[in-house]
N, C-alpha and C. Protein backbone atom coordinates (compact mmCIF):
# COMPACT_ATOMS: atom_id res chain seq x y z
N UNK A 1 205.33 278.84 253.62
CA UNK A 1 205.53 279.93 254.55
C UNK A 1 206.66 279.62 255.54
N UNK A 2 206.55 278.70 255.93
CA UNK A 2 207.77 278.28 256.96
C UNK A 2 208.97 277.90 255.97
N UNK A 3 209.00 277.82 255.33
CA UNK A 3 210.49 278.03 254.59
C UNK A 3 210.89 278.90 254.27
N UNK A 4 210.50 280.29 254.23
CA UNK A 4 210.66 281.68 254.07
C UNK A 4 211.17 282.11 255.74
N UNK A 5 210.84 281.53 256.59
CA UNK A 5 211.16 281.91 257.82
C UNK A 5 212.13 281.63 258.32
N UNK A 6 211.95 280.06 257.75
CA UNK A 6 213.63 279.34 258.56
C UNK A 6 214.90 280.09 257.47
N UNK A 7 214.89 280.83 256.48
CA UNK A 7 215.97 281.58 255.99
C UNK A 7 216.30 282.46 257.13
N UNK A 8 215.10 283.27 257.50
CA UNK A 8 214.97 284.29 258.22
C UNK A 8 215.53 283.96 259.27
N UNK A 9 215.10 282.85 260.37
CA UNK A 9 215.90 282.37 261.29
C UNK A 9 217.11 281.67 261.08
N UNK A 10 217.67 280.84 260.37
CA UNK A 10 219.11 280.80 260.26
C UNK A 10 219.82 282.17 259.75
N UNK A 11 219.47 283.15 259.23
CA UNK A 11 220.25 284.25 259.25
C UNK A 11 220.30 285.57 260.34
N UNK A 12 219.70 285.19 261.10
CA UNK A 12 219.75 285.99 262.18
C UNK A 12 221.01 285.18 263.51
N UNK A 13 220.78 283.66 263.59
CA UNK A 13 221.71 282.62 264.17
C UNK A 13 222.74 283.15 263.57
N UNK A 14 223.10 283.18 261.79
CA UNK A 14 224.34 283.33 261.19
C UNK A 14 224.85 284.39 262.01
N UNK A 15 224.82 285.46 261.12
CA UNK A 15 225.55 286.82 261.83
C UNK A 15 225.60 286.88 263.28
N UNK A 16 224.73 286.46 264.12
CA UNK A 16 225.13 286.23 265.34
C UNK A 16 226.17 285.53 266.09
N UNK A 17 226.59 284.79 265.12
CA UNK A 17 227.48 283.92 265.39
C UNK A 17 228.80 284.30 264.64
N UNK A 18 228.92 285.03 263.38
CA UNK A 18 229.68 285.44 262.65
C UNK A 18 230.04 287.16 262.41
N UNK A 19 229.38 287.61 262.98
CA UNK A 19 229.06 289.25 262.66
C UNK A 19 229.11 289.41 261.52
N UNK A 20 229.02 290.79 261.17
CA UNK A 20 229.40 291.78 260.18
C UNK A 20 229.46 290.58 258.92
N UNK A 21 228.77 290.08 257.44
CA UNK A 21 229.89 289.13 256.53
C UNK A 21 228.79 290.27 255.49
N UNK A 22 229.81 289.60 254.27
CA UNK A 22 229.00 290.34 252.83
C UNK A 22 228.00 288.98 252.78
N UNK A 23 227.44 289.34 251.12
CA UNK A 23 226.39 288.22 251.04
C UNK A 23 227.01 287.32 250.25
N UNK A 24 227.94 287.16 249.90
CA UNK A 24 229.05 286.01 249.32
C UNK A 24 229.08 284.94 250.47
N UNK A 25 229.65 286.01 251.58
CA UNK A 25 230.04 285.13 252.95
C UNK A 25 229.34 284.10 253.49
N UNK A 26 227.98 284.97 253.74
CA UNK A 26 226.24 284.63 253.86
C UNK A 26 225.84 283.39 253.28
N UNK A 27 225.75 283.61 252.08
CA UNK A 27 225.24 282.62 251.29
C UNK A 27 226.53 281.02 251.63
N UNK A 28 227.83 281.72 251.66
CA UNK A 28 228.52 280.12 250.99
C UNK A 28 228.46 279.24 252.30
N UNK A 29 228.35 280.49 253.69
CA UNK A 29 228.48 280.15 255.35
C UNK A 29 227.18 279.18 255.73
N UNK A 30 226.12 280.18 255.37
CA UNK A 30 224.96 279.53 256.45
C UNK A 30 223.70 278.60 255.61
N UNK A 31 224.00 278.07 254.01
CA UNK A 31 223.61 277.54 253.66
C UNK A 31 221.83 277.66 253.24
N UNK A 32 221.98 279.16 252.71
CA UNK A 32 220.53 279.94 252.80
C UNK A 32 220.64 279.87 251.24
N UNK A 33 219.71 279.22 250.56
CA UNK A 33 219.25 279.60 249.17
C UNK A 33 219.12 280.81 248.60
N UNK A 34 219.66 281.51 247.32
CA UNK A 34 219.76 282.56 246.99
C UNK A 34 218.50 283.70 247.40
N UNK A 35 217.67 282.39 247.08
CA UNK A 35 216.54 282.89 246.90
C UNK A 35 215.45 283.31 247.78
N UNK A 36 215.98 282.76 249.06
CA UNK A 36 215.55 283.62 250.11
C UNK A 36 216.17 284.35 250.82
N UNK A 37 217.47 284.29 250.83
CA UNK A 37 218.53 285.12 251.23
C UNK A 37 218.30 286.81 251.38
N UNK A 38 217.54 287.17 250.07
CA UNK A 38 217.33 288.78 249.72
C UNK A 38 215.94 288.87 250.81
N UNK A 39 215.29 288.30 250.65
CA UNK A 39 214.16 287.87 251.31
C UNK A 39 213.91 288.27 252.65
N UNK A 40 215.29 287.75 253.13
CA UNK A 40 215.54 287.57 254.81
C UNK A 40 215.61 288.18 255.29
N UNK A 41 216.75 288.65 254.10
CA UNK A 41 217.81 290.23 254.56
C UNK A 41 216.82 291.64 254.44
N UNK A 42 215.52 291.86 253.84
CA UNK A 42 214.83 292.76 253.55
C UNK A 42 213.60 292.54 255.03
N UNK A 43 213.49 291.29 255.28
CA UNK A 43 212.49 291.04 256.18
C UNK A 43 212.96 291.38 257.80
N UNK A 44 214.61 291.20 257.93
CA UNK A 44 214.93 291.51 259.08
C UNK A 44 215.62 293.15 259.35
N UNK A 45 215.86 294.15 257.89
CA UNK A 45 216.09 295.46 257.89
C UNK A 45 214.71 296.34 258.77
N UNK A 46 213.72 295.16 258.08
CA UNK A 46 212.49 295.92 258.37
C UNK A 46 211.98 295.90 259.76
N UNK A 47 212.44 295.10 260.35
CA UNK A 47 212.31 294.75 261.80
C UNK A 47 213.67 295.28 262.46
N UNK A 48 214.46 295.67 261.98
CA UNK A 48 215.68 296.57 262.24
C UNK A 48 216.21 295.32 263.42
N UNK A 49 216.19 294.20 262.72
CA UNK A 49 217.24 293.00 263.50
C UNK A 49 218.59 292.94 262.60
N UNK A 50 218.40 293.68 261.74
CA UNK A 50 220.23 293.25 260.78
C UNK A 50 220.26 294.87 260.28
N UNK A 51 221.31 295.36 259.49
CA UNK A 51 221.89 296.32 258.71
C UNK A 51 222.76 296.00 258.12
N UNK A 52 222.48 296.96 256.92
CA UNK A 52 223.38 296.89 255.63
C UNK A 52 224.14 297.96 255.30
N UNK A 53 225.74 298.14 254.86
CA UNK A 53 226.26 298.90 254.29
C UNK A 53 226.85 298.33 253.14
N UNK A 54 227.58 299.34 252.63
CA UNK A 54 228.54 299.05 251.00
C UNK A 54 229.90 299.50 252.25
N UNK A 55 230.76 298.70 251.59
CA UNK A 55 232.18 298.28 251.90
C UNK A 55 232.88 299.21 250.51
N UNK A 56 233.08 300.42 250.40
CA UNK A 56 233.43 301.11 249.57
C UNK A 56 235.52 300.88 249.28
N UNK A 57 236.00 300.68 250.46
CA UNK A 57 237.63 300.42 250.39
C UNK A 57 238.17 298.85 249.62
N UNK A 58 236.69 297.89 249.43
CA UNK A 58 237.36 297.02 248.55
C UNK A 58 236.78 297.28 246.85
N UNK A 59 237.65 296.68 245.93
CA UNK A 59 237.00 296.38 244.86
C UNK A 59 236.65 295.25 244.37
N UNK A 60 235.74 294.78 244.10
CA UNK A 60 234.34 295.70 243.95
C UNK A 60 233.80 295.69 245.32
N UNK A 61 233.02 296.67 245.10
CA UNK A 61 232.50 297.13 246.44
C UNK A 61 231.16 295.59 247.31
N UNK A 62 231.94 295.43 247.99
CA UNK A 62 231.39 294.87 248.91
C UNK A 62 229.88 295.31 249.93
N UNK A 63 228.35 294.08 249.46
CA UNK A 63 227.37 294.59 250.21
C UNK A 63 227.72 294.23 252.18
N UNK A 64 227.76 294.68 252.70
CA UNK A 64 227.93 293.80 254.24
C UNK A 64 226.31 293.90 254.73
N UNK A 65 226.34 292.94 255.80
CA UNK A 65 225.14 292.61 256.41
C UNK A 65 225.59 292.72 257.68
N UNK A 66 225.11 293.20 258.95
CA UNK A 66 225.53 293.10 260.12
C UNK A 66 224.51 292.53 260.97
N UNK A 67 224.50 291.93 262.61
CA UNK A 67 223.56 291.97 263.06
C UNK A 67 222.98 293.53 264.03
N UNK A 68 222.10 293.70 264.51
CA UNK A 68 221.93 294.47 265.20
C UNK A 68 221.57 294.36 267.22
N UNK A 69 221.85 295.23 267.66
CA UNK A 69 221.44 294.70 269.14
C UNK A 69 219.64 294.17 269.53
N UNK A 70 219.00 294.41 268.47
CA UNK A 70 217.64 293.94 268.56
C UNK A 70 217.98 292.33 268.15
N UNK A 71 218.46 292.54 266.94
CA UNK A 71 218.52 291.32 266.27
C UNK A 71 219.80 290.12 267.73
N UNK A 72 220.78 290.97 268.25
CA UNK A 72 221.21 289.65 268.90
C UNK A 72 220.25 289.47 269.84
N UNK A 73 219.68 289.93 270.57
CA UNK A 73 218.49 289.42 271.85
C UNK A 73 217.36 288.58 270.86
N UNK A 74 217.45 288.63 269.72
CA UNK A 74 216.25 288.34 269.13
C UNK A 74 217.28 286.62 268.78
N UNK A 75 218.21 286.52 268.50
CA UNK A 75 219.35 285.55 268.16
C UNK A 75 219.23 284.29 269.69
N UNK A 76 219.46 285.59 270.95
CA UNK A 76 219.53 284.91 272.18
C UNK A 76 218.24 283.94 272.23
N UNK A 77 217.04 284.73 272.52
CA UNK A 77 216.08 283.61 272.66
C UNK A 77 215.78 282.91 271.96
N UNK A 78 215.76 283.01 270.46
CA UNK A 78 215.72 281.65 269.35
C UNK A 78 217.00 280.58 269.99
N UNK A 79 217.84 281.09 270.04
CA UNK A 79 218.60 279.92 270.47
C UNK A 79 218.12 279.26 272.22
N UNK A 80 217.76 280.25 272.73
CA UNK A 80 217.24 279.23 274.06
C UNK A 80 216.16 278.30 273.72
N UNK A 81 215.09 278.69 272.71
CA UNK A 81 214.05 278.27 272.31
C UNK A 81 214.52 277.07 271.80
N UNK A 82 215.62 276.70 270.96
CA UNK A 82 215.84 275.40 270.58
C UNK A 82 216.30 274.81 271.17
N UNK A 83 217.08 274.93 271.97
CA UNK A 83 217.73 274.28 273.22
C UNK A 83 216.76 273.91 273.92
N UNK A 84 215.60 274.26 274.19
CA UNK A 84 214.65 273.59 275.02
C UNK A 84 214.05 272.92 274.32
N UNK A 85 213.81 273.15 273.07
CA UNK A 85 212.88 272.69 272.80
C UNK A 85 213.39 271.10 271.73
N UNK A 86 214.72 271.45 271.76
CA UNK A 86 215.57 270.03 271.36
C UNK A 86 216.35 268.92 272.27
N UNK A 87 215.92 269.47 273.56
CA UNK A 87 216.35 268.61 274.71
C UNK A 87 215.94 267.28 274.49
């Protein structure tokens, strides 16, 4: 269970730190296994902390992932949370 999460939480850190990337970007950037990657990305739509569009002006069409303003306050205190809690 907690390895399903920490995808979840390093990809919310990612894009916070990177904005807007496709899942090429995603994957090669923040070092998230394929396999939870879809996972993450479906777990944090649903909590409306990230969004997804198609990038229709490249070929091939590009998925993007963005963060959202829930998702950066949600970014902010995970990161205070480790900072304290890695002091």
């Amino acid at each position: 269970m907690i390895e399903k999460q920490s995808g979840f939480l390093r990809l919310l850190l990612y894009l916070d730190e990177h904005g807007e990337q496709s899942i090429t970007e995603i994957l090669a950037g923040s070092g998230i296994p394929v396999h939870q990657l879809y996972a993450s990305i479906e777990m944090a739509k649903n909590w409306k902390l990230v969004s997804s569009r198609i990038d229709k002006s490249s070929y091939p069409n590009r998925n993007l992932v963005g963060i959202t303003e829930n998702g950066r306050a949600a970014a902010k205190k995970l990161e205070e949370f480790l900072t304290a809690v890695l002091k």
